[in-house]
Every structure is written in structure tokens, then in C-alpha cells.
N, C-alpha and C. Protein backbone atom coordinates (compact mmCIF):
# COMPACT_ATOMS: atom_id res chain seq x y z
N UNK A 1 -8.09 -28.22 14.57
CA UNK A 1 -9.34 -27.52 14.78
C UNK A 1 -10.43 -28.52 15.16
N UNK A 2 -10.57 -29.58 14.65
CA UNK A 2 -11.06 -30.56 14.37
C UNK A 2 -10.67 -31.73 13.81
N UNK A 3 -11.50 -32.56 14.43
CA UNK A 3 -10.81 -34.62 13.68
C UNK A 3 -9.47 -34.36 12.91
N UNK A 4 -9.69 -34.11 11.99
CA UNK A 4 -8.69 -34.02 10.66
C UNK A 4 -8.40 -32.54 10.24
N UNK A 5 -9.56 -31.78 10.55
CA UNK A 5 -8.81 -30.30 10.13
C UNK A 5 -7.78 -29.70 11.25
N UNK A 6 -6.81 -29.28 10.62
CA UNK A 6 -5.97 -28.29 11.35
C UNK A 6 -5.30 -27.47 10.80
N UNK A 7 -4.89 -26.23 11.48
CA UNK A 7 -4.90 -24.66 11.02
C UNK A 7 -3.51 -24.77 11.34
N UNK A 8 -2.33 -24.78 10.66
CA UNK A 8 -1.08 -24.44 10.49
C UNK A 8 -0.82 -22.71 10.25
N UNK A 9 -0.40 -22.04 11.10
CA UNK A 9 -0.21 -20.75 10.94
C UNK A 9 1.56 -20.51 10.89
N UNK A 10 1.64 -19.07 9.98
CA UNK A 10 3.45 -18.93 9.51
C UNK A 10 3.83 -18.54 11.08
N UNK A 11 4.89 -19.02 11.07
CA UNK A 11 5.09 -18.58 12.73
C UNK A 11 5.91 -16.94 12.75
N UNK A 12 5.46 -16.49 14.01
CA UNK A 12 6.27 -14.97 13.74
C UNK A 12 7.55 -15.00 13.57
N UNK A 13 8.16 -14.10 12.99
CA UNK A 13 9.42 -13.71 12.26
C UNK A 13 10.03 -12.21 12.72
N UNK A 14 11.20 -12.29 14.20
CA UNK A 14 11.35 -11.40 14.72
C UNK A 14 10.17 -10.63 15.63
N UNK A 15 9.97 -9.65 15.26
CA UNK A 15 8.60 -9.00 16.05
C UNK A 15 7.55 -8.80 15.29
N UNK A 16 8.15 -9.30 14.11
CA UNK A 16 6.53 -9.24 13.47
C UNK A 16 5.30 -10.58 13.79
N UNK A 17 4.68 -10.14 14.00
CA UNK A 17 3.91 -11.17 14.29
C UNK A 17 2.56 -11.60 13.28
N UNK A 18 2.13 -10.72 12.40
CA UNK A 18 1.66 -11.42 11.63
C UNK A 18 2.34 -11.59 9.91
N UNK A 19 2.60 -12.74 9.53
CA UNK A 19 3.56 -12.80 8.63
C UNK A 19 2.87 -13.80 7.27
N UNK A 20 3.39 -13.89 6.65
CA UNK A 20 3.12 -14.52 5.25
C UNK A 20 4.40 -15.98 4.81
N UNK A 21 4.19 -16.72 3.85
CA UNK A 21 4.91 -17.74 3.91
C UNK A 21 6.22 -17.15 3.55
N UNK A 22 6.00 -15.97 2.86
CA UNK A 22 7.61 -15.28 1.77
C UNK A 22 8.29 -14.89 2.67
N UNK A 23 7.72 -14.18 4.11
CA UNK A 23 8.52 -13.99 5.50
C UNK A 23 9.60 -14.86 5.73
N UNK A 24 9.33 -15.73 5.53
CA UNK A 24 10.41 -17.40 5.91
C UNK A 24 11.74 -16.94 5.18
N UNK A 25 11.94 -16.71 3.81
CA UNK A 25 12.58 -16.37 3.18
C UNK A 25 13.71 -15.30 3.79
N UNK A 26 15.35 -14.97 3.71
CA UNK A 26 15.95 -13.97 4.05
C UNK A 26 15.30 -12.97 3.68
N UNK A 27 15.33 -11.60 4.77
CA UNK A 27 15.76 -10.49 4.10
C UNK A 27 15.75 -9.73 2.88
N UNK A 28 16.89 -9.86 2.57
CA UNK A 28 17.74 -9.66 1.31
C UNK A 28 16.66 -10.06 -0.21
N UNK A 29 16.95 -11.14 0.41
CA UNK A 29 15.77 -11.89 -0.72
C UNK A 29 14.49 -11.20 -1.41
N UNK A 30 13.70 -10.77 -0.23
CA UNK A 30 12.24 -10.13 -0.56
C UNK A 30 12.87 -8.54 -0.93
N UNK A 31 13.97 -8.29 -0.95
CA UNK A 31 14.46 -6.95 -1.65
C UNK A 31 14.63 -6.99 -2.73
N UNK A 32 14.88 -8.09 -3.20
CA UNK A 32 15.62 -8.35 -5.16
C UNK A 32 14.31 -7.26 -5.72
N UNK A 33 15.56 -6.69 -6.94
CA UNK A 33 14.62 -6.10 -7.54
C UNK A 33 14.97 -6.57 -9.36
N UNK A 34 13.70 -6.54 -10.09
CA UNK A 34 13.49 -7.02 -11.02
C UNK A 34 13.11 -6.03 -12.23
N UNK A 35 14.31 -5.93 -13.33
CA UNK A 35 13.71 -5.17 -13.77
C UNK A 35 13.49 -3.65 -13.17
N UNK A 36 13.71 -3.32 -12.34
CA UNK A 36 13.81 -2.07 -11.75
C UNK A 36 12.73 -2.03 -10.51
N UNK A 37 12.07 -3.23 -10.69
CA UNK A 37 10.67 -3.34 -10.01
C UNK A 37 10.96 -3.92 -8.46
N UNK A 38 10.07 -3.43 -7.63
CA UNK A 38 10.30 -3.89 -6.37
C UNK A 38 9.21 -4.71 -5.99
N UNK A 39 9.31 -6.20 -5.01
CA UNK A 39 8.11 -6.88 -4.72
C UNK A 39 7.29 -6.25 -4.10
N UNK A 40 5.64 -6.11 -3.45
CA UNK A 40 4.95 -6.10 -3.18
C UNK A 40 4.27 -7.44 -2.80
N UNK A 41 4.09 -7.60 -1.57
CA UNK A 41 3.07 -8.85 -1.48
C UNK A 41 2.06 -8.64 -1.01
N UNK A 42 1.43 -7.88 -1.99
CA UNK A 42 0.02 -7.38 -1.46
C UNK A 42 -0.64 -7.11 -3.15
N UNK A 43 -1.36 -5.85 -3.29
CA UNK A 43 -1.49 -5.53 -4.87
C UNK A 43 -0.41 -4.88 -5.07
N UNK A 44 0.36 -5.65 -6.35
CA UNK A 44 1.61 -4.75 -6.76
C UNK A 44 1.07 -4.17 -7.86
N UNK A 45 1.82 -2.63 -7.91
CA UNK A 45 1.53 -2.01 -9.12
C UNK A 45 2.19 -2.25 -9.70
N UNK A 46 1.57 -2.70 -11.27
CA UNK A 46 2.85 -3.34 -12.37
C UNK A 46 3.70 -2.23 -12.70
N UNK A 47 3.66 -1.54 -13.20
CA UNK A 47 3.93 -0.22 -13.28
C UNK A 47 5.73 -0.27 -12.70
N UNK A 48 5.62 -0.76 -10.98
CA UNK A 48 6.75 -0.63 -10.57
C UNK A 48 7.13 -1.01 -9.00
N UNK A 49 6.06 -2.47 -9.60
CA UNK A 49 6.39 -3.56 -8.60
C UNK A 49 5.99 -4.79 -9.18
N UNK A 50 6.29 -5.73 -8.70
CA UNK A 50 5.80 -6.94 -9.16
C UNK A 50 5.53 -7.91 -7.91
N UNK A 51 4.85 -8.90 -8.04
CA UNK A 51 3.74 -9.84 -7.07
C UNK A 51 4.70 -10.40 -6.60
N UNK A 52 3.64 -11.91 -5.95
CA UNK A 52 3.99 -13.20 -5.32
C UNK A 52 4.22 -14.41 -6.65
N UNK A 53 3.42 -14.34 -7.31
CA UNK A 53 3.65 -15.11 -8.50
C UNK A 53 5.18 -14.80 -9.32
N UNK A 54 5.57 -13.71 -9.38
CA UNK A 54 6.70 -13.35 -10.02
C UNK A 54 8.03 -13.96 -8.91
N UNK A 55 7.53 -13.16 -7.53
CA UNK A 55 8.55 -13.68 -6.85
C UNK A 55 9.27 -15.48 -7.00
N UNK A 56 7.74 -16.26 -6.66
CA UNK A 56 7.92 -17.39 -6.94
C UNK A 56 8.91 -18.44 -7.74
N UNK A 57 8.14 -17.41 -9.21
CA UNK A 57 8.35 -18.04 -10.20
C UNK A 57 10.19 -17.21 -10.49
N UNK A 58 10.44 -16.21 -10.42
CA UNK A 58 11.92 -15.25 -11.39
C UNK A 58 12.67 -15.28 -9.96
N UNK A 59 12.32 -15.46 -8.57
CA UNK A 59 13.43 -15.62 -7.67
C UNK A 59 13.57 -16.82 -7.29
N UNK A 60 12.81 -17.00 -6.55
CA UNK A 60 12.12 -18.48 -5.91
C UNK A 60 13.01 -19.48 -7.09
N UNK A 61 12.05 -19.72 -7.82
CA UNK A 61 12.20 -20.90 -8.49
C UNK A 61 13.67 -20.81 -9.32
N UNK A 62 13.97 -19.59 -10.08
CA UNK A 62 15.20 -19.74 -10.45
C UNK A 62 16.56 -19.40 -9.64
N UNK A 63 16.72 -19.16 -8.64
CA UNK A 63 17.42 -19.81 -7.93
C UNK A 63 17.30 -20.74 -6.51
N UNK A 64 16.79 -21.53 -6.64
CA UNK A 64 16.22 -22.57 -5.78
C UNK A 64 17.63 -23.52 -4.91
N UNK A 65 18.57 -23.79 -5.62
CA UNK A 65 19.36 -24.32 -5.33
C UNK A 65 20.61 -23.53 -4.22
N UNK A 66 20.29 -22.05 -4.50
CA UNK A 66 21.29 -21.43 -3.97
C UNK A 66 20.58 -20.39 -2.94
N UNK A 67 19.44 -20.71 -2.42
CA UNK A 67 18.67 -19.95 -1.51
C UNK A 67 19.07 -20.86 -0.27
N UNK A 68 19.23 -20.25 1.40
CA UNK A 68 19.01 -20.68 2.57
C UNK A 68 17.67 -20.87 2.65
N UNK A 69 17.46 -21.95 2.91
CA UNK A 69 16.05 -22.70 3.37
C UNK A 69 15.93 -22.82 5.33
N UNK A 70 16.88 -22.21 5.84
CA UNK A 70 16.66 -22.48 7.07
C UNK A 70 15.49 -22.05 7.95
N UNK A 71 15.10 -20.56 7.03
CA UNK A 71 13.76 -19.84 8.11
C UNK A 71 12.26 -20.59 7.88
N UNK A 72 12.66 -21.83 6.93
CA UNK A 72 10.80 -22.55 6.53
C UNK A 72 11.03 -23.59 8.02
N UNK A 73 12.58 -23.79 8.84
CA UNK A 73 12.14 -24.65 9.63
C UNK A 73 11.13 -24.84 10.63
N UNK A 74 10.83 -23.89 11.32
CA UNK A 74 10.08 -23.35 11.89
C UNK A 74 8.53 -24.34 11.30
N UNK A 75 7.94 -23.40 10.64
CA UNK A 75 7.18 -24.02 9.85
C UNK A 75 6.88 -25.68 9.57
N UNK A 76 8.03 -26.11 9.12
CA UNK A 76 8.25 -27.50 8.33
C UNK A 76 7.90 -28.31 9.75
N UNK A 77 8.06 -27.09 11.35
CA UNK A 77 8.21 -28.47 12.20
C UNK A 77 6.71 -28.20 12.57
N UNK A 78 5.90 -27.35 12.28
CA UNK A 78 4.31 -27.10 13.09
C UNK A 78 3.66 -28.35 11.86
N UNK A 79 4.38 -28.24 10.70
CA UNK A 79 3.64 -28.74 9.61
C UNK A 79 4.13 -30.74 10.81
N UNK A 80 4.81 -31.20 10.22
CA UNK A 80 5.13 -32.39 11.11
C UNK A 80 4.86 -32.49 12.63
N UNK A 81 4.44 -31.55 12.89
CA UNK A 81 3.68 -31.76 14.55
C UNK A 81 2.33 -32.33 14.19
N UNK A 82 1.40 -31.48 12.98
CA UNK A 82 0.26 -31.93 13.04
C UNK A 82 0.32 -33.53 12.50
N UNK A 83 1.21 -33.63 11.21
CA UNK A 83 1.08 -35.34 10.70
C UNK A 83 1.38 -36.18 12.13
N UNK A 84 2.28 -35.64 13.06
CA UNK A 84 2.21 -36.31 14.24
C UNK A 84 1.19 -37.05 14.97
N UNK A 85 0.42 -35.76 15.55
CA UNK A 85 -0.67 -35.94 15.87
C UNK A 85 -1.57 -36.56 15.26
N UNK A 86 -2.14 -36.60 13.90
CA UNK A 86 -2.84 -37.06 13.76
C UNK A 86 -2.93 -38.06 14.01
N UNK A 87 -4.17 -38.99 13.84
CA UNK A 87 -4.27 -40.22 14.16
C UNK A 87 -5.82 -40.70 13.31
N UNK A 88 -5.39 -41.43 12.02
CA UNK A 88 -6.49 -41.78 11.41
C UNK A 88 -7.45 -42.67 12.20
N UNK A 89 -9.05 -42.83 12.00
CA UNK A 89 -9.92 -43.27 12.68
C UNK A 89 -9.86 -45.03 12.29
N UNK A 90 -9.66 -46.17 13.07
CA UNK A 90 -9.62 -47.46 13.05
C UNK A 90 -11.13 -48.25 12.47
């Protein structure tokens, strides 16, 4: 955007075009249901959904090891384009 600022955006995912970081993620994945509860990544009603924080933390994080990480590539490479570019001031 500027000197040092720059705006990393999630890149589209199929035809969606405006997307969120959990997009990256399979499918399948953003379907788990918890507890009977389905995600929402927006306001979830507790009631009979649950958030981004839950996702994080009860999918995400506990199984971390056994998730495909391939759809953050995308991402991982806009993120390393900008450290590219940059160029600190001498």
C-alpha cells in the first residue's frame, strides 16, 4: 500500500471470491460438527452453532497434525511475495 504497509488479501477459493482465512481449510472440515453444533463464521448462535474461536481451538488445533495444509498455499505465497519485495530503507 505503502513503504512498509501492505494489504495481503485470502485469495479466492473456487468462485467464491470473497473469502475468509478458514476458506483455505477443506471442505469437509468447516462441516465438523461439535457437539451437535454446526460452525458459523459469522455470529454463531450458541444455542446451535459455534464460532471461529471454537473452530480454531476443538478442530484446528486438535487435530493439527492430521489436517491437509495445502489450500493456505496460495496465501503462504502472496504472504512471501510481499517479504520479497520488501526492501528495508539503507
Amino acid at each position: 500500500m505503502t513503504h512498509n504497509l501492505y494489504l495481503v488479501k485470502t485469495p479466492h477459493v473456487g468462485k467464491k471470491k470473497k473469502t475468509c482465512i478458514e476458506d483455505m481449510f477443506e471442505p469437509a472440515l468447516l462441516r465438523k460438527e461439535l457437539g451437535g453444533k454446526k460452525l458459523n463464521l459469522g455470529a454463531a448462535n450458541p444455542g446451535t452453532e459455534y464460532g471461529k474461536h471454537v473452530f480454531a481451538e476443538k478442530v484446528v488445533r486438535a487435530n493439527a497434525p492430521k489436517l491437509k495444509w495445502d489450500g493456505f498455499e496460495p496465501l503462504l505465497q502472496r504472504v512471501s511475495d510481499v517479504l520479497e519485495h520488501y526492501k528495508p530503507p539503507t
